[in-house]
Structure formats: C-alpha cells, structure tokens
PDB file of N, CA and C in Angstrom:
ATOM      1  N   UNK A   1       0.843  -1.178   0.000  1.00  0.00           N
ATOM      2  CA  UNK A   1       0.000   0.000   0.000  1.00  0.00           C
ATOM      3  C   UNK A   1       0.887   1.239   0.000  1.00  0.00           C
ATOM      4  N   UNK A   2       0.621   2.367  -1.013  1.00  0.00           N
ATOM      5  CA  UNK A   2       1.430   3.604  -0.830  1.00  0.00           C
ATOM      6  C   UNK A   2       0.540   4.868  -0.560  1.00  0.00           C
ATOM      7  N   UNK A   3       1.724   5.308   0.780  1.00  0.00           N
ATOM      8  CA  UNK A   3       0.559   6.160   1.292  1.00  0.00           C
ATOM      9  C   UNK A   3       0.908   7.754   0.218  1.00  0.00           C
ATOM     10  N   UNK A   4       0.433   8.213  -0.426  1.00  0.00           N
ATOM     11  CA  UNK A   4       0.761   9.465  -0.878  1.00  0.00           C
ATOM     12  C   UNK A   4       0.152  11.117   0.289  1.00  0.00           C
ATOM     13  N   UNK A   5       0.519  12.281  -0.329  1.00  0.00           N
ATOM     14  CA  UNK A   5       0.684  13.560   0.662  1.00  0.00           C
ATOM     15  C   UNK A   5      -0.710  13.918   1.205  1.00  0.00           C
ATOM     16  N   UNK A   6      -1.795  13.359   0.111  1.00  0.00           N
ATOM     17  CA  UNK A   6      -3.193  13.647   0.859  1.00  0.00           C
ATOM     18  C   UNK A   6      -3.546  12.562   1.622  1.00  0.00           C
ATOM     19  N   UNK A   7      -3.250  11.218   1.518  1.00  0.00           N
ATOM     20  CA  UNK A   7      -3.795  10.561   2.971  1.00  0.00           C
ATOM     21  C   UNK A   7      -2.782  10.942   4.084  1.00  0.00           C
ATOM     22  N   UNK A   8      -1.323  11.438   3.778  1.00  0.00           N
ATOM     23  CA  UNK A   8      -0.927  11.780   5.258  1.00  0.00           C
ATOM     24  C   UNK A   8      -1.276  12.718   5.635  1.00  0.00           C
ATOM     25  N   UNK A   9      -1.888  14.034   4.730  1.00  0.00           N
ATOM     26  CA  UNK A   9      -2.205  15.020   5.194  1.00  0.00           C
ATOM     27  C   UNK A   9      -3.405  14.682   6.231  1.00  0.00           C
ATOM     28  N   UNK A  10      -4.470  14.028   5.650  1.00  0.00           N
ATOM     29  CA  UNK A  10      -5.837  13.422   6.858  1.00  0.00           C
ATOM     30  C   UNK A  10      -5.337  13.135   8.050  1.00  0.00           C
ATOM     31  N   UNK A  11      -4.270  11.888   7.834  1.00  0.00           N
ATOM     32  CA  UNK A  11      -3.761  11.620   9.081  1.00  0.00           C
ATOM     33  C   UNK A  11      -3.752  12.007   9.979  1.00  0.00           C
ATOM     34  N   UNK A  12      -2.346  13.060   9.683  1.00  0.00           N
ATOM     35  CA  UNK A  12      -2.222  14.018  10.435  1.00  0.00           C
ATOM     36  C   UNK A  12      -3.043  14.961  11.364  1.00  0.00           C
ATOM     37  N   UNK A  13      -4.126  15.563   9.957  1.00  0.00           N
ATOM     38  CA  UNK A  13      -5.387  16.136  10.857  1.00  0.00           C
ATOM     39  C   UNK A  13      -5.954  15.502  11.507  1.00  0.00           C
ATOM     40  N   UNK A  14      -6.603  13.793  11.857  1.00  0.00           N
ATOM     41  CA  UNK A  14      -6.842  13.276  12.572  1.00  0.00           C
ATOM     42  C   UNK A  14      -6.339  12.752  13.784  1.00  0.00           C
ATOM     43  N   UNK A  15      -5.022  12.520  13.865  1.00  0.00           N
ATOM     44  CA  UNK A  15      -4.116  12.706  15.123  1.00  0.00           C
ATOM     45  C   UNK A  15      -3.497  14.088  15.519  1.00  0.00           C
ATOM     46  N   UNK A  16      -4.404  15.419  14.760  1.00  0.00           N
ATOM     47  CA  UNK A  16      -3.842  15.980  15.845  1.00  0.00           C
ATOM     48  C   UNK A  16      -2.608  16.489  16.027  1.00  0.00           C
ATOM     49  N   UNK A  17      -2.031  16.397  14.274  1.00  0.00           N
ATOM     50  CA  UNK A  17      -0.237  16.619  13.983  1.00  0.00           C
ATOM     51  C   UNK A  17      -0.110  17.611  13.498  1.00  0.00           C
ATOM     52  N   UNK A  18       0.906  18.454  13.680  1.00  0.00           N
ATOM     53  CA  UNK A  18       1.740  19.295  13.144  1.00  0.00           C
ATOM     54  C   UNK A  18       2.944  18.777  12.050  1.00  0.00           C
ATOM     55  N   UNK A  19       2.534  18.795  10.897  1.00  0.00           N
ATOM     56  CA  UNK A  19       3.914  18.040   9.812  1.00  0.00           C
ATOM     57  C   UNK A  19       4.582  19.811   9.694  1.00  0.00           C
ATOM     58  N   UNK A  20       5.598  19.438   9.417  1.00  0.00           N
ATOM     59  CA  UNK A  20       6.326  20.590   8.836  1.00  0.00           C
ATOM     60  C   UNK A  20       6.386  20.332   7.536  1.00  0.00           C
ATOM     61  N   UNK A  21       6.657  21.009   6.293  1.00  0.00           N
ATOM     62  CA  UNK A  21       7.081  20.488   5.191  1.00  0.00           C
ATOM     63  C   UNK A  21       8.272  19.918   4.528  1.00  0.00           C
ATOM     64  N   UNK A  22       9.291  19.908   5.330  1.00  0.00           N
ATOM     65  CA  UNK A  22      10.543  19.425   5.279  1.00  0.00           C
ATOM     66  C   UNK A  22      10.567  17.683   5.553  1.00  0.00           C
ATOM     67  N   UNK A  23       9.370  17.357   7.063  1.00  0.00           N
ATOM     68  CA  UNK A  23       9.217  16.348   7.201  1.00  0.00           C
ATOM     69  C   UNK A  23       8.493  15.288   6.673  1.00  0.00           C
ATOM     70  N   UNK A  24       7.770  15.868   5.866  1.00  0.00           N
ATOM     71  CA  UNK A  24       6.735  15.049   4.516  1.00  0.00           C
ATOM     72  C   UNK A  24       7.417  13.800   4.197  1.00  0.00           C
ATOM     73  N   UNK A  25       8.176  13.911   3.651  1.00  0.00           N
ATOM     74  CA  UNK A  25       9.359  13.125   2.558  1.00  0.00           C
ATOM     75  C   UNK A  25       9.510  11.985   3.924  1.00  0.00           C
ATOM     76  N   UNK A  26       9.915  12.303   5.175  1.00  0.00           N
ATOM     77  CA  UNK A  26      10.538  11.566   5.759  1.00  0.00           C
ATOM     78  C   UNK A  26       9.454  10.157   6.569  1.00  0.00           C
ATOM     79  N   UNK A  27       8.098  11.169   6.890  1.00  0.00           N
ATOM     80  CA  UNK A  27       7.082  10.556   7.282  1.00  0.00           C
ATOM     81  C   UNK A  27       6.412   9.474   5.976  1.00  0.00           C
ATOM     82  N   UNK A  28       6.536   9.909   5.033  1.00  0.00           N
ATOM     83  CA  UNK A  28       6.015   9.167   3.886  1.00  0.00           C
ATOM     84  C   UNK A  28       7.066   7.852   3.930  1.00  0.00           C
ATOM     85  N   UNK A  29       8.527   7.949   3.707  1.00  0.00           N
ATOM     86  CA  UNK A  29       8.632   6.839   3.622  1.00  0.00           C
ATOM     87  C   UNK A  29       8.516   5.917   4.806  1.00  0.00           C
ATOM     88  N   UNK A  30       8.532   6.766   6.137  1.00  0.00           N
ATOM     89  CA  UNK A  30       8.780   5.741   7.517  1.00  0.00           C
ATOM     90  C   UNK A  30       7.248   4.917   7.051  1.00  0.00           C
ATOM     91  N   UNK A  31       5.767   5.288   6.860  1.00  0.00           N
ATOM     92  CA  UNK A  31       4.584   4.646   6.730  1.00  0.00           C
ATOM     93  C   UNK A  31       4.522   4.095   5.723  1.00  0.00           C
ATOM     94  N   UNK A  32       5.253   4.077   4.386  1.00  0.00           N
ATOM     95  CA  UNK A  32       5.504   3.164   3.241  1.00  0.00           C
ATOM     96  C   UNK A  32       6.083   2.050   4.384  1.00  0.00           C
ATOM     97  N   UNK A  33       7.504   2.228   4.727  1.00  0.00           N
ATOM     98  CA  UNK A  33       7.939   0.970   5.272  1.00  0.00           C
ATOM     99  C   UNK A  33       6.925   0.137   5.995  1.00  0.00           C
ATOM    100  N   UNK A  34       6.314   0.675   7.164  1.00  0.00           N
ATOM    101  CA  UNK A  34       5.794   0.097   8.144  1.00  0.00           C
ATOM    102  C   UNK A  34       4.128  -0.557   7.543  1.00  0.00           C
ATOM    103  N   UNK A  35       4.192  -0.317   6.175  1.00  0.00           N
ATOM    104  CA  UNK A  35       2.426  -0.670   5.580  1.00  0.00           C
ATOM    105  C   UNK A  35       3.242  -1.977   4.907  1.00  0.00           C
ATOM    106  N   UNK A  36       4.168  -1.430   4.330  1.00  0.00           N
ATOM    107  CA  UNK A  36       4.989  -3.154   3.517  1.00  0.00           C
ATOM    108  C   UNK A  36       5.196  -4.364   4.553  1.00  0.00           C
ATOM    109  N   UNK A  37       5.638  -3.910   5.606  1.00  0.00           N
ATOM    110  CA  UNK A  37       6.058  -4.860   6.618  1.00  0.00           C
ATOM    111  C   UNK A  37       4.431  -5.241   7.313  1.00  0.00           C
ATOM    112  N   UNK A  38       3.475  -4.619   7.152  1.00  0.00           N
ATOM    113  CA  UNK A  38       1.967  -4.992   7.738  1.00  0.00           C
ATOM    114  C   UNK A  38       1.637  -6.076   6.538  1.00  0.00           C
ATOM    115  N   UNK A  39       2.050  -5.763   5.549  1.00  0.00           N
ATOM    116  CA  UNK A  39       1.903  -6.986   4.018  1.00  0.00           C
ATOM    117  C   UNK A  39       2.297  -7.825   4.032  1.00  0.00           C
ATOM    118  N   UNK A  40       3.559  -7.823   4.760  1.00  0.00           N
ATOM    119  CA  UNK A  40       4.240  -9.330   4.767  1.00  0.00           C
ATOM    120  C   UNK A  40       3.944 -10.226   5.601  1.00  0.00           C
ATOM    121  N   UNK A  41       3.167  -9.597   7.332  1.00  0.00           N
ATOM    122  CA  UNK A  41       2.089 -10.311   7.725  1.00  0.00           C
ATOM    123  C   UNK A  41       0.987 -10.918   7.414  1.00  0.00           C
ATOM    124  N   UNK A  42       0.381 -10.207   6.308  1.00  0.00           N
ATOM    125  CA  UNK A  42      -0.744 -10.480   5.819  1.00  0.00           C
ATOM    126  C   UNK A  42      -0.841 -11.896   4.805  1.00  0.00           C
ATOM    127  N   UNK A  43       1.209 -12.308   4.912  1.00  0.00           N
ATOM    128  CA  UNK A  43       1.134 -13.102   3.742  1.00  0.00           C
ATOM    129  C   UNK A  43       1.563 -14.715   4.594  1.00  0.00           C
ATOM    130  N   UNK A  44       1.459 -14.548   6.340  1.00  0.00           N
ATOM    131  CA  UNK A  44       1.700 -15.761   6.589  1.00  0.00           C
ATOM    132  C   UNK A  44       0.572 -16.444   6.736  1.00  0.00           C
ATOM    133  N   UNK A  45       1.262 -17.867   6.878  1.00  0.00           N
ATOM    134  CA  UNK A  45      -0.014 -18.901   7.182  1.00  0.00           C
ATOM    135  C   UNK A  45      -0.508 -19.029   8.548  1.00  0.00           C
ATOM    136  N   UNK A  46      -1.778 -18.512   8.744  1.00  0.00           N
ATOM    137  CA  UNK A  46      -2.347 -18.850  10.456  1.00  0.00           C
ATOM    138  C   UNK A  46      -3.564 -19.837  10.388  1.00  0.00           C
ATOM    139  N   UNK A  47      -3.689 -20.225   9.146  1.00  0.00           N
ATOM    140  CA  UNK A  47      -4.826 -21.691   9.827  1.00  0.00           C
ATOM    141  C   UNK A  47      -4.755 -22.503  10.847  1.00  0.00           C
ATOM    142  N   UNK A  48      -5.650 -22.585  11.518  1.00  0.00           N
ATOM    143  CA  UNK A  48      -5.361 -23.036  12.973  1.00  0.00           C
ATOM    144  C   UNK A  48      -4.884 -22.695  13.874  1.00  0.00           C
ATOM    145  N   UNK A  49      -4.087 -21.579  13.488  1.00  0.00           N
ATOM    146  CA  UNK A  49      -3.689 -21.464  14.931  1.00  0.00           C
ATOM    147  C   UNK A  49      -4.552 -20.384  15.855  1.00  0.00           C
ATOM    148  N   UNK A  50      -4.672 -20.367  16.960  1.00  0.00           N
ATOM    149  CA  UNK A  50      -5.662 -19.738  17.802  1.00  0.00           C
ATOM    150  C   UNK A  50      -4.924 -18.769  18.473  1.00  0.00           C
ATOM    151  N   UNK A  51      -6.223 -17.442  18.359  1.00  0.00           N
ATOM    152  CA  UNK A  51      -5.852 -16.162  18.357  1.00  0.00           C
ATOM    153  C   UNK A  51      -5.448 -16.086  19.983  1.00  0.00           C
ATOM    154  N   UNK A  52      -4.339 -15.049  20.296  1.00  0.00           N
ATOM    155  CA  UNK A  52      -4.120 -14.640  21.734  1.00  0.00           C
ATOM    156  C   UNK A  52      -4.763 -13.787  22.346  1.00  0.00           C
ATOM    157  N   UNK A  53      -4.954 -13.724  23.795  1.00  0.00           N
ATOM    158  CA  UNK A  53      -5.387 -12.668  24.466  1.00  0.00           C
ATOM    159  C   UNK A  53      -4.259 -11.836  24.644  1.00  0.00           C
ATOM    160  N   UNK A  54      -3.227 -12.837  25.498  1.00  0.00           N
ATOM    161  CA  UNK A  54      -2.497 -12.553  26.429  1.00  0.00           C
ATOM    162  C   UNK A  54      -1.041 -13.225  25.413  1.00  0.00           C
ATOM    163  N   UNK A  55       0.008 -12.705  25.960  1.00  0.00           N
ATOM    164  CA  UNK A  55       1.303 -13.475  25.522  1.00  0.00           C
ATOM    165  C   UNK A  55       1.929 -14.594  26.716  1.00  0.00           C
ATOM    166  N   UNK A  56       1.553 -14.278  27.665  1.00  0.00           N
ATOM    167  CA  UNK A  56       2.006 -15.685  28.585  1.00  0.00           C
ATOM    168  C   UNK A  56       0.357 -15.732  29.384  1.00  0.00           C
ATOM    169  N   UNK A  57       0.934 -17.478  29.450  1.00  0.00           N
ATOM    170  CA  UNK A  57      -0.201 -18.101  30.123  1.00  0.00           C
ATOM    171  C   UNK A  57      -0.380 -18.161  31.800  1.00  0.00           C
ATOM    172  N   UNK A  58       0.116 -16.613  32.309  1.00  0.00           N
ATOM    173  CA  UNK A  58      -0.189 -16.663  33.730  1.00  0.00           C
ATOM    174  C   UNK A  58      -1.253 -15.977  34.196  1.00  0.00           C
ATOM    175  N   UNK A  59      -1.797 -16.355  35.437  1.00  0.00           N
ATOM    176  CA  UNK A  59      -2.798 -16.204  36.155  1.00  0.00           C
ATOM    177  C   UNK A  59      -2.486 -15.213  36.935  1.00  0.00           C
ATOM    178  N   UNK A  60      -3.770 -14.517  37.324  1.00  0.00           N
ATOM    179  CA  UNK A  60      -3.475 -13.906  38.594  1.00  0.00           C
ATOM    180  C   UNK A  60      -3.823 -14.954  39.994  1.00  0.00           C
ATOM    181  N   UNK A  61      -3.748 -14.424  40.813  1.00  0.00           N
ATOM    182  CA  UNK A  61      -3.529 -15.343  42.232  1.00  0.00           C
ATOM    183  C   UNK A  61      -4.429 -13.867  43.066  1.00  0.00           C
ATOM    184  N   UNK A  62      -5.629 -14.371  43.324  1.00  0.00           N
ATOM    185  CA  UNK A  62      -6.396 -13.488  43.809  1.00  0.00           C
ATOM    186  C   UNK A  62      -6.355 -13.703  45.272  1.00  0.00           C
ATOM    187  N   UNK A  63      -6.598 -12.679  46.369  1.00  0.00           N
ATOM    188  CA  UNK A  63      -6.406 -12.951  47.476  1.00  0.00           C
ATOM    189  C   UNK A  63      -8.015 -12.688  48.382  1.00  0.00           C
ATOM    190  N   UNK A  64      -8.576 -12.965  49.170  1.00  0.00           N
ATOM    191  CA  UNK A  64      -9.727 -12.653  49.971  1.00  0.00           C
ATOM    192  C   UNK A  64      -9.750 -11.428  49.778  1.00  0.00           C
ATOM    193  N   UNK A  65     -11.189 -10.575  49.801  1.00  0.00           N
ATOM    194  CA  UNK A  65     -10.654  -9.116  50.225  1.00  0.00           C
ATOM    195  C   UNK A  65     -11.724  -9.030  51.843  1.00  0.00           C
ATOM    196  N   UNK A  66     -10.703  -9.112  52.397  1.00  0.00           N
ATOM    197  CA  UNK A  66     -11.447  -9.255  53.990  1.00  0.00           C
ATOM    198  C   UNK A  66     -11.008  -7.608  55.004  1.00  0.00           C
ATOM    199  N   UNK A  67     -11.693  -7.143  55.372  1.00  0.00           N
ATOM    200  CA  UNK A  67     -11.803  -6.233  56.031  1.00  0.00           C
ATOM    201  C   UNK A  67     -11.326  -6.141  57.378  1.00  0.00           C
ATOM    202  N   UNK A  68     -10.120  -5.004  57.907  1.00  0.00           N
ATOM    203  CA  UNK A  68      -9.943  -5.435  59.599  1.00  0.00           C
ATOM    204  C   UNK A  68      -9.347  -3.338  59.631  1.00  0.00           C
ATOM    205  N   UNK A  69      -9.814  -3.457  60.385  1.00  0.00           N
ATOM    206  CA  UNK A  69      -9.224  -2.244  61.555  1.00  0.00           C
ATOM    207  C   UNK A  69      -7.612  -2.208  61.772  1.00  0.00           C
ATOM    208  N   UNK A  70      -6.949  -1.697  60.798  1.00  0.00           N
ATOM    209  CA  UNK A  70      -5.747  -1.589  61.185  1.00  0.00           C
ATOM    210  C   UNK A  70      -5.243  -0.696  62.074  1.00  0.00           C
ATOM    211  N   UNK A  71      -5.860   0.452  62.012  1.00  0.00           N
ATOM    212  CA  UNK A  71      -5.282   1.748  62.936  1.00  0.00           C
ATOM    213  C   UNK A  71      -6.715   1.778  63.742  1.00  0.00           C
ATOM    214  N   UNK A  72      -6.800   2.078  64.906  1.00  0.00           N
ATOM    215  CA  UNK A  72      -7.710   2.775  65.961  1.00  0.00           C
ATOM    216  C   UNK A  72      -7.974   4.216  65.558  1.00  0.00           C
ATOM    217  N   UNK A  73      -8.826   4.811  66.256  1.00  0.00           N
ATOM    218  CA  UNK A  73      -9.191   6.130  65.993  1.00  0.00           C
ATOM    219  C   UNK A  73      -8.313   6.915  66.553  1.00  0.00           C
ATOM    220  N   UNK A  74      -7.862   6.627  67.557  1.00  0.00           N
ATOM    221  CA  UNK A  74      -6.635   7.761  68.498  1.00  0.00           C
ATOM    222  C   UNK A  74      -5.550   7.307  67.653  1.00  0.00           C
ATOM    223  N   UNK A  75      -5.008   6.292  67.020  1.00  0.00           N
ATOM    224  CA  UNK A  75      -3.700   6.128  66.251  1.00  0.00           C
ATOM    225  C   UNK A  75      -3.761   7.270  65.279  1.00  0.00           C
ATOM    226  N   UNK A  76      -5.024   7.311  64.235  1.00  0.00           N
ATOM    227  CA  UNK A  76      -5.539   8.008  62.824  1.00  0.00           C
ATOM    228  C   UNK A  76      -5.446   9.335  63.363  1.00  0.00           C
ATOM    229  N   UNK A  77      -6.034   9.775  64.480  1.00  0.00           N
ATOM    230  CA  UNK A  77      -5.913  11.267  64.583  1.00  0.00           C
ATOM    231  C   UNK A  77      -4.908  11.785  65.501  1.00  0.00           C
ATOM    232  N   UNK A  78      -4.089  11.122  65.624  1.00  0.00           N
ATOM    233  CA  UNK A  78      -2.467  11.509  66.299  1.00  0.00           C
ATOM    234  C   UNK A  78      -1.433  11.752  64.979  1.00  0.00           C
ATOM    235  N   UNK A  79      -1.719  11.110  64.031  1.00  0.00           N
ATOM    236  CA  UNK A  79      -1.070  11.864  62.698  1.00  0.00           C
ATOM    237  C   UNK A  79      -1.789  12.923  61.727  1.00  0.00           C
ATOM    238  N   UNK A  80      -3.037  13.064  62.195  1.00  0.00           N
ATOM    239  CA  UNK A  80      -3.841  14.230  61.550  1.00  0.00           C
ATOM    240  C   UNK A  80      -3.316  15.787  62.084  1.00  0.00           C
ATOM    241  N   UNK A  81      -2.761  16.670  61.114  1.00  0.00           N
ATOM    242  CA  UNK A  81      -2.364  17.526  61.301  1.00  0.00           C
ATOM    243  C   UNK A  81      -3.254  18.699  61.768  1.00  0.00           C
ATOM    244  N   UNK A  82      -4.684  18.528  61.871  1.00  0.00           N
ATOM    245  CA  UNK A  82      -6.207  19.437  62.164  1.00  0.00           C
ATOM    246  C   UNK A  82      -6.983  18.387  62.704  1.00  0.00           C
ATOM    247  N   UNK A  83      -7.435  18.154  63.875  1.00  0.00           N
ATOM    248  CA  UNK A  83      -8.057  17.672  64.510  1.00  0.00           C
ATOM    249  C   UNK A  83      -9.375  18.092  65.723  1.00  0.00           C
ATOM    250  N   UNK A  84     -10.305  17.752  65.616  1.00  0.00           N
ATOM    251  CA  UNK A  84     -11.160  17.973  66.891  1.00  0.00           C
ATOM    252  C   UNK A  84     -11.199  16.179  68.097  1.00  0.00           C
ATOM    253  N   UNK A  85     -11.944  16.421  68.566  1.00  0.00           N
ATOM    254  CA  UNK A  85     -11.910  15.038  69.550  1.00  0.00           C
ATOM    255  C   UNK A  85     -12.281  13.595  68.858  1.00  0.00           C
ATOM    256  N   UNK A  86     -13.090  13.528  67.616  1.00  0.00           N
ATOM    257  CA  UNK A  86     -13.103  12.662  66.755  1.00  0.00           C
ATOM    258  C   UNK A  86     -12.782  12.771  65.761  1.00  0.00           C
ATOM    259  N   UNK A  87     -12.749  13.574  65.057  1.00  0.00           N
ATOM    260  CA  UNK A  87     -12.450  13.990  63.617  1.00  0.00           C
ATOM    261  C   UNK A  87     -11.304  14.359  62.955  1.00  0.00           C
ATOM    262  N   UNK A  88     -11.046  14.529  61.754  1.00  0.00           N
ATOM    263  CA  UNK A  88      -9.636  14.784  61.136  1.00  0.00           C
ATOM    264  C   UNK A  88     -10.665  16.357  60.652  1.00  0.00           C
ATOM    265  N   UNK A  89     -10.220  17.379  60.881  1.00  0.00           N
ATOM    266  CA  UNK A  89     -10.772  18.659  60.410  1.00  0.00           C
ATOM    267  C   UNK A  89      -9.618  18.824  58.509  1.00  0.00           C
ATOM    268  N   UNK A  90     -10.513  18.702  58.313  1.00  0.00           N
ATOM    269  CA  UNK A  90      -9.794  19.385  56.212  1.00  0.00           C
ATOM    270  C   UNK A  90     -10.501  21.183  56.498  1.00  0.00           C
ATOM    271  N   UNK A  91      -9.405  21.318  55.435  1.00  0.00           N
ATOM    272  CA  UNK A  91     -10.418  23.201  54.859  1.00  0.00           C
ATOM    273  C   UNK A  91     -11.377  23.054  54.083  1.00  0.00           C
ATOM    274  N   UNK A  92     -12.201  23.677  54.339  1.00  0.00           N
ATOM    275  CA  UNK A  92     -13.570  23.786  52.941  1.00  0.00           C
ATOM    276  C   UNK A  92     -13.101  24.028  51.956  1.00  0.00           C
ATOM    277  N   UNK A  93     -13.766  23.286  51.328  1.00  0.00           N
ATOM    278  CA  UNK A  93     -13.567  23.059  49.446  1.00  0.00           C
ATOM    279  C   UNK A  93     -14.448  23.464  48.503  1.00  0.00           C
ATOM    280  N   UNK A  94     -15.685  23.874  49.293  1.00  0.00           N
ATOM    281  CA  UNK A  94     -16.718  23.712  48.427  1.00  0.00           C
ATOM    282  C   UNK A  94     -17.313  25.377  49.143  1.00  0.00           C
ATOM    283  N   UNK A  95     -17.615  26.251  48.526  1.00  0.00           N
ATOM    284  CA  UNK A  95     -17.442  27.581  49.060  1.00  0.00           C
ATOM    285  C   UNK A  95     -19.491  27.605  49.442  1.00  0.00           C
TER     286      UNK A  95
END
C-alpha cells in the first residue's frame, strides 16, 4: 500500500499533527515501510492457529478481600495535622 501527501495530510489532521514540510518526505517513507512490513504479515499462514489474548499463560492469584481495623481512631488522629476530639478537620472546598 502507498501512502501518498493527501492521505498523510488526513492523518495528520486526525491525530492531531503538526507536519512541517521538510518532514513530509521523511514521514512518507517511515509509513511506506511500516504498511509493507503490515503486508508481509498479511502473507503468513495462520490456519489453525488460535488467536491470543495474552502473551504468557499466567494467572493472577487473587487474594480474599477481607476487612480489619488496622489503625484505631486515636492512632488516625495523632497523625492528623487538624483535629477535633473525633475527627480529622480538612479546609472547605466547596465555598
């Protein structure tokens, strides 16, 4: 497939590019290369063989998600830098 100056020009406008005109020449051939080399994929044999998700066949290893009280309330508000007798005091955010 050869890409000529008006489909890179789309391109471009569709991603959102700035080409310079100096770089034309250079972008044209890097996407010539990389459409030839998409061709030469196109020319192996995959009968049978079954498509991937993943490239390795590992699992995750899921763990419980179980709930516990790590810190107490006097631990949590002994590192709170604004505090009342229960609370962590924040600044208003919301005017």
């Amino acid at each position: 497939m050869k890409i000529d100056k008006d489909s890179l020009t789309k391109i471009a406008h569709l991603a959102r590019l700035n080409i310079k005109p100096g770089e034309e020449t250079t972008l044209l051939n890097s996407m010539d290369s990389v459409l030839s080399w998409m061709e030469q994929l196109n020319e192996v044999d995959t009968e049978g063989v079954e498509p991937l998700t993943h490239i390795m066949e590992e699992e995750n290893i899921w763990r419980n998600d179980e709930s516990s009280n790590t810190l107490t309330r006097e631990e949590a508000l002994s590192n709170a830098p604004a505090k009342n007798s229960a609370y962590i005091m924040v600044p208003k955010v919301i005017e």
